[in-house]
Protein backbone atom coordinates (compact mmCIF):
# COMPACT_ATOMS: atom_id res chain seq x y z
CA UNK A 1 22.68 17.48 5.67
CA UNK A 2 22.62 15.66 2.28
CA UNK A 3 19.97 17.46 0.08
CA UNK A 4 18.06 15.45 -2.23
CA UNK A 5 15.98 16.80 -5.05
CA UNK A 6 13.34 14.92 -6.51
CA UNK A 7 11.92 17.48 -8.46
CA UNK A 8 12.93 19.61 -11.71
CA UNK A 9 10.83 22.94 -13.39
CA UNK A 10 9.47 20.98 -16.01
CA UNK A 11 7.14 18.44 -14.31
CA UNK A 12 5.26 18.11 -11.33
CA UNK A 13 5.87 15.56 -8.61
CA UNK A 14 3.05 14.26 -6.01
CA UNK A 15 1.67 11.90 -2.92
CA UNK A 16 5.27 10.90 -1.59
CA UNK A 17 5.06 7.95 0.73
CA UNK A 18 7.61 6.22 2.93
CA UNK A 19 8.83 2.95 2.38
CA UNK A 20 7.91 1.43 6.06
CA UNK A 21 11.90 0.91 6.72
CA UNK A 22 12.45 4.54 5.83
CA UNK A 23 14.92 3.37 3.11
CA UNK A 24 12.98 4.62 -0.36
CA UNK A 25 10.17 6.95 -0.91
CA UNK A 26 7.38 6.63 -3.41
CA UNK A 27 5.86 9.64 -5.71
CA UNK A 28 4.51 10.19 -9.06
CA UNK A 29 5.59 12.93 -11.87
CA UNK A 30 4.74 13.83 -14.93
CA UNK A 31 8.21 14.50 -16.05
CA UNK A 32 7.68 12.15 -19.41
CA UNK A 33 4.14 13.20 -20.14
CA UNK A 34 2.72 16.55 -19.17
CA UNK A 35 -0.81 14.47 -19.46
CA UNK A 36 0.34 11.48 -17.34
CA UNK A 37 1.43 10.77 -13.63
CA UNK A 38 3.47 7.95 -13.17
CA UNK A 39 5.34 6.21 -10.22
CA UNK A 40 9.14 6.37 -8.97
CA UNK A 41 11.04 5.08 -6.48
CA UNK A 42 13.72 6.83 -4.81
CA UNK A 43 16.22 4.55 -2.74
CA UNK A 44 18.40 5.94 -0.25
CA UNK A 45 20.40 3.38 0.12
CA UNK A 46 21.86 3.07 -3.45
CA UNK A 47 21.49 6.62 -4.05
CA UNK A 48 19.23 5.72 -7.21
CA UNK A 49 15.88 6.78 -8.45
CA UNK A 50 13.96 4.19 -10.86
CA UNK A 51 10.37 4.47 -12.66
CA UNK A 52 7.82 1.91 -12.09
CA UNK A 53 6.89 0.37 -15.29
CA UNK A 54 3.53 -1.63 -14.45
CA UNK A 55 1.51 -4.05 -15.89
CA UNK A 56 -2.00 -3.73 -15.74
CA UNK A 57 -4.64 -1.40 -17.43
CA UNK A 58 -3.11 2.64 -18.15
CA UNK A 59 -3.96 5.07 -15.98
CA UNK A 60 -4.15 8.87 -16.76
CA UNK A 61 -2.66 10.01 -13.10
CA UNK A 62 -2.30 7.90 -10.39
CA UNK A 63 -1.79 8.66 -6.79
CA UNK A 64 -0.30 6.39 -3.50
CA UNK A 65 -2.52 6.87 -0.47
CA UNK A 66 -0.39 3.99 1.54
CA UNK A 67 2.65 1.10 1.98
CA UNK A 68 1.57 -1.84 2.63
CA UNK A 69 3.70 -3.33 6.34
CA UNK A 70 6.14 -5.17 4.12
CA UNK A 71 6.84 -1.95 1.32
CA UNK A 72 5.67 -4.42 -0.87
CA UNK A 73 2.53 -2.95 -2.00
CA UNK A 74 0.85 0.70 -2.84
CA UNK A 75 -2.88 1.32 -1.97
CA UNK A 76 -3.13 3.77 -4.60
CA UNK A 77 -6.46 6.27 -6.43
CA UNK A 78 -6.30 7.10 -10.27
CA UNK A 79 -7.95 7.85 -13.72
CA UNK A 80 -7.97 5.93 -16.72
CA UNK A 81 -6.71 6.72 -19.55
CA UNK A 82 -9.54 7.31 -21.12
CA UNK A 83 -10.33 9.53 -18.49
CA UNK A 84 -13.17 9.26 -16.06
CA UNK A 85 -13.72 8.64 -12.86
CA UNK A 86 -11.02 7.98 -10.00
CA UNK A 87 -11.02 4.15 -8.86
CA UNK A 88 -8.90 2.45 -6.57
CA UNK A 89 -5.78 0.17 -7.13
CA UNK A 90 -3.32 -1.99 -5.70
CA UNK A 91 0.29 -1.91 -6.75
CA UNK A 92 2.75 -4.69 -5.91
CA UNK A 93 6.15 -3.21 -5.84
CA UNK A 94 8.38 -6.75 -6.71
CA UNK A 95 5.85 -7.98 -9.88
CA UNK A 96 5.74 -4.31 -11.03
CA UNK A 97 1.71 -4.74 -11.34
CA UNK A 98 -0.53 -2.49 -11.25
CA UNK A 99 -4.81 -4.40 -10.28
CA UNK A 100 -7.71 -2.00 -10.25
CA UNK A 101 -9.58 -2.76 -7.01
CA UNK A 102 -12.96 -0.65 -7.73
CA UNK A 103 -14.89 0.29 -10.98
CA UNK A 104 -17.81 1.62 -9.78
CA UNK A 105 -17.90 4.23 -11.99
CA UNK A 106 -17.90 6.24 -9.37
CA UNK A 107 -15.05 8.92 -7.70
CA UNK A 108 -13.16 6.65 -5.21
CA UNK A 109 -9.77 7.67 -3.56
CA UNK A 110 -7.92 7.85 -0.29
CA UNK A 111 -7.65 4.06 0.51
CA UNK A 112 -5.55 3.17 3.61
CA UNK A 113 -4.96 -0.49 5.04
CA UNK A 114 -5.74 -1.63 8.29
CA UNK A 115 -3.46 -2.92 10.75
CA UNK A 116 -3.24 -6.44 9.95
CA UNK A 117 -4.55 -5.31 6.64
CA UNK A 118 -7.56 -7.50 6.09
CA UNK A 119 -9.89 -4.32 5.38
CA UNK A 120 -9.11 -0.95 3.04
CA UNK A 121 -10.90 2.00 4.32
CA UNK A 122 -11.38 4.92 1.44
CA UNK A 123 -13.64 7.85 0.45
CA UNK A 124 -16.36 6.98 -2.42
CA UNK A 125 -19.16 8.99 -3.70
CA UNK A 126 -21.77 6.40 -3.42
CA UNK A 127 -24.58 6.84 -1.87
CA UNK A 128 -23.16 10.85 -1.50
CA UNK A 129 -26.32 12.55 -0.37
CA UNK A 130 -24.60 15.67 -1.62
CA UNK A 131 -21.12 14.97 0.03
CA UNK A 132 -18.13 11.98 0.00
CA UNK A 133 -18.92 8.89 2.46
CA UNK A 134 -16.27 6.50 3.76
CA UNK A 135 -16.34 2.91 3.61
CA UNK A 136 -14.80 -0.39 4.72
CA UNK A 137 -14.27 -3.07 2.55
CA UNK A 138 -12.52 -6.49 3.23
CA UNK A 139 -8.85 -6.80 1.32
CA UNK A 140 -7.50 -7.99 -0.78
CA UNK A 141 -11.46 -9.86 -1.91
CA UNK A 142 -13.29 -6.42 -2.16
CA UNK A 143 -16.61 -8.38 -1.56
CA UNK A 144 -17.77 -6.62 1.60
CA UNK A 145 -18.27 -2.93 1.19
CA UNK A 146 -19.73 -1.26 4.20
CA UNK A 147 -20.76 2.38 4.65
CA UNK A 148 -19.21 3.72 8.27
CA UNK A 149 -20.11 7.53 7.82
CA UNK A 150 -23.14 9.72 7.74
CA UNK A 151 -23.25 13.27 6.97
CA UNK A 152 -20.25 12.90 4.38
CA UNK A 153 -16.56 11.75 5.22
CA UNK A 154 -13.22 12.09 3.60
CA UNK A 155 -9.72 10.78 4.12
CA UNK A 156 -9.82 7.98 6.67
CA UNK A 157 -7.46 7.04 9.03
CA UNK A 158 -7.06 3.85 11.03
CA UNK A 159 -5.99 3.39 14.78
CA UNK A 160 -3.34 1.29 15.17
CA UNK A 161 -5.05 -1.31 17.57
CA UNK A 162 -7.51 -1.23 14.31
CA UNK A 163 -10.58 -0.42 16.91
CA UNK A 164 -11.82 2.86 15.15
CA UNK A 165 -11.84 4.57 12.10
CA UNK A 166 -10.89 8.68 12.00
CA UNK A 167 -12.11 10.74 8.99
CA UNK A 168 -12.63 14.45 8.23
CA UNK A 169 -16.37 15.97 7.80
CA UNK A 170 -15.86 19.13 6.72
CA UNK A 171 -13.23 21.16 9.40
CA UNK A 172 -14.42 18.12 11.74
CA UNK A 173 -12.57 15.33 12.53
CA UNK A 174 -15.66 11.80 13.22
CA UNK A 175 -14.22 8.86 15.02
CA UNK A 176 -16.72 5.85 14.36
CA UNK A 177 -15.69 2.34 16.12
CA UNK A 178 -15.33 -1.02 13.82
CA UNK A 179 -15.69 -4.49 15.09
């Protein structure tokens, strides 16, 4: 019955995400920039919201696509400053850092860990053949991209026994297994 509201007129306020205890939530607004998304943290417990100053390179917008098990990461898709393309990044909460994980030069977004999270599973545009594609790649190293869809892919899921990847095709929903 307590109401709590994040948002104002003024700015806009997007991708919320849980902390895995269900004690803070995480979003981005624009509330200081009309031109720039940045992150905030809401905590429940205290009552108290706080922005996210990071180190690391700017981004433009940024947006969280999932919590790491111990709330103390962000799997997270953005722009650069500069503007550009989207590329992933990892944020760790405690260090208030912010580590692009892909440059490819290329539209990348959507990342979600695995179960044990050793792998990242996200939507990319390489290789499109006129649609997204989702890969696999091993985490935190990023060394061992591997292309699980054909026929275009977007927004991956993970089982939670980590045996199969879901993703949308279109109004679809593809289930491929992962060993």
């Amino acid at each position: 019955s307590n109401k709590i509201n994040l948002s104002n007129s003024d700015s806009s306020h997007g991708s919320p995400a849980w902390s895995p205890d269900g004690s803070k939530i995480y979003y981005t607004s624009n509330r200081e920039n009309p031109a720039v998304f940045e992150l905030y943290e809401y905590d429940f417990n205290q009552r108290q919201e706080e922005k996210l100053e990071l180190k690391g390179a700017q981004t433009r917008w940024i947006n969280i696509s999932d919590v790491s098990k111990d709330g103390q990461q962000l799997l997270c898709f953005g722009q650069p400053q500069t503007g550009g393309n989207w590329g992933l990044y990892l944020v760790d909460i405690k260090e208030r850092k912010k580590t692009q994980l892909t440059d490819n030069k290329l539209n990348e977004w959507g990342a979600v860990f695995s179960e044990d999270e050793k792998w990242v599973a996200y939507t990319s545009e390489k290789d499109m053949e006129g649609s997204f594609a989702i890969y696999l790649n091993r985490f935190p190293e990023m060394n061992q991209e591997t292309r699980i869809s054909s026929g275009g892919g977007e927004e991956p899921m993970w089982l939670p026994d980590d045996s199969s990847v879901y993703y949308r095709n279109g109004s679809q929903w593809m289930k491929v297994p992962v060993k």
